[in-house]
C-alpha atoms as a PDB file:
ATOM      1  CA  UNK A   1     119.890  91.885  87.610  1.00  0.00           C
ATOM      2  CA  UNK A   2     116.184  92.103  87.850  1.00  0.00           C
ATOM      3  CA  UNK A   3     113.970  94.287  87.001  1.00  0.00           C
ATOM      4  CA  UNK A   4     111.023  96.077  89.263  1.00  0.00           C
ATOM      5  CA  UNK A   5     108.735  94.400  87.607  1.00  0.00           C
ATOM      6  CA  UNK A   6     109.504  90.647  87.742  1.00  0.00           C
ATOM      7  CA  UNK A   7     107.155  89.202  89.667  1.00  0.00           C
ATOM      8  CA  UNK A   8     105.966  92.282  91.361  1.00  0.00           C
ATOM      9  CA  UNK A   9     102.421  92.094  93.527  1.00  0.00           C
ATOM     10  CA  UNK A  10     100.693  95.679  93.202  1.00  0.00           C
ATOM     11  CA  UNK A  11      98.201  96.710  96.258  1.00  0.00           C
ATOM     12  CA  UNK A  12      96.290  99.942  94.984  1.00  0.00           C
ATOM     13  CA  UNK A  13      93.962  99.466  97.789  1.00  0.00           C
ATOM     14  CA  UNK A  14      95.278 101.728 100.548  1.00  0.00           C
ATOM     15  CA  UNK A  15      94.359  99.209 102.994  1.00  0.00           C
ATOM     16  CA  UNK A  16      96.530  96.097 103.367  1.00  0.00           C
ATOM     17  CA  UNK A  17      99.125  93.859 104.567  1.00  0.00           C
ATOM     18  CA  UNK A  18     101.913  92.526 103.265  1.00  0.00           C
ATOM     19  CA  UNK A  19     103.662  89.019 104.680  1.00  0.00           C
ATOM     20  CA  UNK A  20     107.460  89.741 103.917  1.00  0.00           C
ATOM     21  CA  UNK A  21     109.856  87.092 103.777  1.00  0.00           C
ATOM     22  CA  UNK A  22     113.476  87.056 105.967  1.00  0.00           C
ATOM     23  CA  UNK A  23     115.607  89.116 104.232  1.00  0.00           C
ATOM     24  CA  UNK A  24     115.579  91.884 101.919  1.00  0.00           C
ATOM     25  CA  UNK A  25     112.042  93.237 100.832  1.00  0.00           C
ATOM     26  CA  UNK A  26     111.564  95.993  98.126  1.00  0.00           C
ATOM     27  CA  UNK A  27     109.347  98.193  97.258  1.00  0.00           C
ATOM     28  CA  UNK A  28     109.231 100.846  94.925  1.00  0.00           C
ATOM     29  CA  UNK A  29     106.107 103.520  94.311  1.00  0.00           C
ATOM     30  CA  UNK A  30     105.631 103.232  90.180  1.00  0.00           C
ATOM     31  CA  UNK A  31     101.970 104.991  90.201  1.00  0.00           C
ATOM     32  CA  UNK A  32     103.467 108.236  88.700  1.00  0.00           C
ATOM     33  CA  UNK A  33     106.565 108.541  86.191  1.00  0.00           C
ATOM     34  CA  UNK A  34     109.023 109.660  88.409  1.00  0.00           C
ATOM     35  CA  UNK A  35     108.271 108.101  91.601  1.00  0.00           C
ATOM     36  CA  UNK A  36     111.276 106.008  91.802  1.00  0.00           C
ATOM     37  CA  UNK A  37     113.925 108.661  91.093  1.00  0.00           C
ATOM     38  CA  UNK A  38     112.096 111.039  93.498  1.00  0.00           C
ATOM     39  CA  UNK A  39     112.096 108.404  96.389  1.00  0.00           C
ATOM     40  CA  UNK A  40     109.579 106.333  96.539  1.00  0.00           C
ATOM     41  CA  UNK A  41     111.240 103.524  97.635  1.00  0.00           C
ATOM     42  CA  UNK A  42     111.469 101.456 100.507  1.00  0.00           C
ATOM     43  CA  UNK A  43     113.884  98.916 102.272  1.00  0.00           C
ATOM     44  CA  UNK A  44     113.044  96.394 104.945  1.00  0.00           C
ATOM     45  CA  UNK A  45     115.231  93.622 106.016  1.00  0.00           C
ATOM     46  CA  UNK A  46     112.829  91.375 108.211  1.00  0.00           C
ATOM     47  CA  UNK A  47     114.289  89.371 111.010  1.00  0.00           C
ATOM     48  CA  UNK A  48     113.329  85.973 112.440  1.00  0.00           C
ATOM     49  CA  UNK A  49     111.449  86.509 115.513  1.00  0.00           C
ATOM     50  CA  UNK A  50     112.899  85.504 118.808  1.00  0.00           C
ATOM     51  CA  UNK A  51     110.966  82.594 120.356  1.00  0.00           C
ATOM     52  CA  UNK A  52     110.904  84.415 123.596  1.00  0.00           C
ATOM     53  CA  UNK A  53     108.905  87.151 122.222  1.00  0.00           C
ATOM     54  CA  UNK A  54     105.109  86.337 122.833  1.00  0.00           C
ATOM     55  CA  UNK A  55     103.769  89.360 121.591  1.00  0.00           C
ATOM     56  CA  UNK A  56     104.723  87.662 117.993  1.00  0.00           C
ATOM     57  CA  UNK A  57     101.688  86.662 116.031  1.00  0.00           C
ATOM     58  CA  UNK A  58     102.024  84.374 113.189  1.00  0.00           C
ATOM     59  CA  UNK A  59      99.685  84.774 109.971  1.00  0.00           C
END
């Protein structure tokens, strides 16, 4: 099992972007005590693109 904090990347900027990888992303708000088990988490699960899809930009 691991832990929220292995190998976590923290963005305290309020500006940003984040490059997710296929698959499962987490994230979890940790600025207050609390956050987590009021919420403050969020699931994506990012899909390949399709190829015919020009408005796709790549980073």
């Amino acid at each position: 099992m691991k832990h929220a904090n292995e190998g976590y990347i923290e963005n305290n900027t309020g500006e940003g972007t984040i490059q997710l990888a296929y698959g499962g992303n987490y994230f979890i708000g940790t600025a207050a005590p609390g956050d987590c088990s009021g919420g403050m988490k969020l699931a994506i699960n990012a899909l390949a693109p399709d190829n015919k899809d020009s408005s796709f930009k790549s980073l």
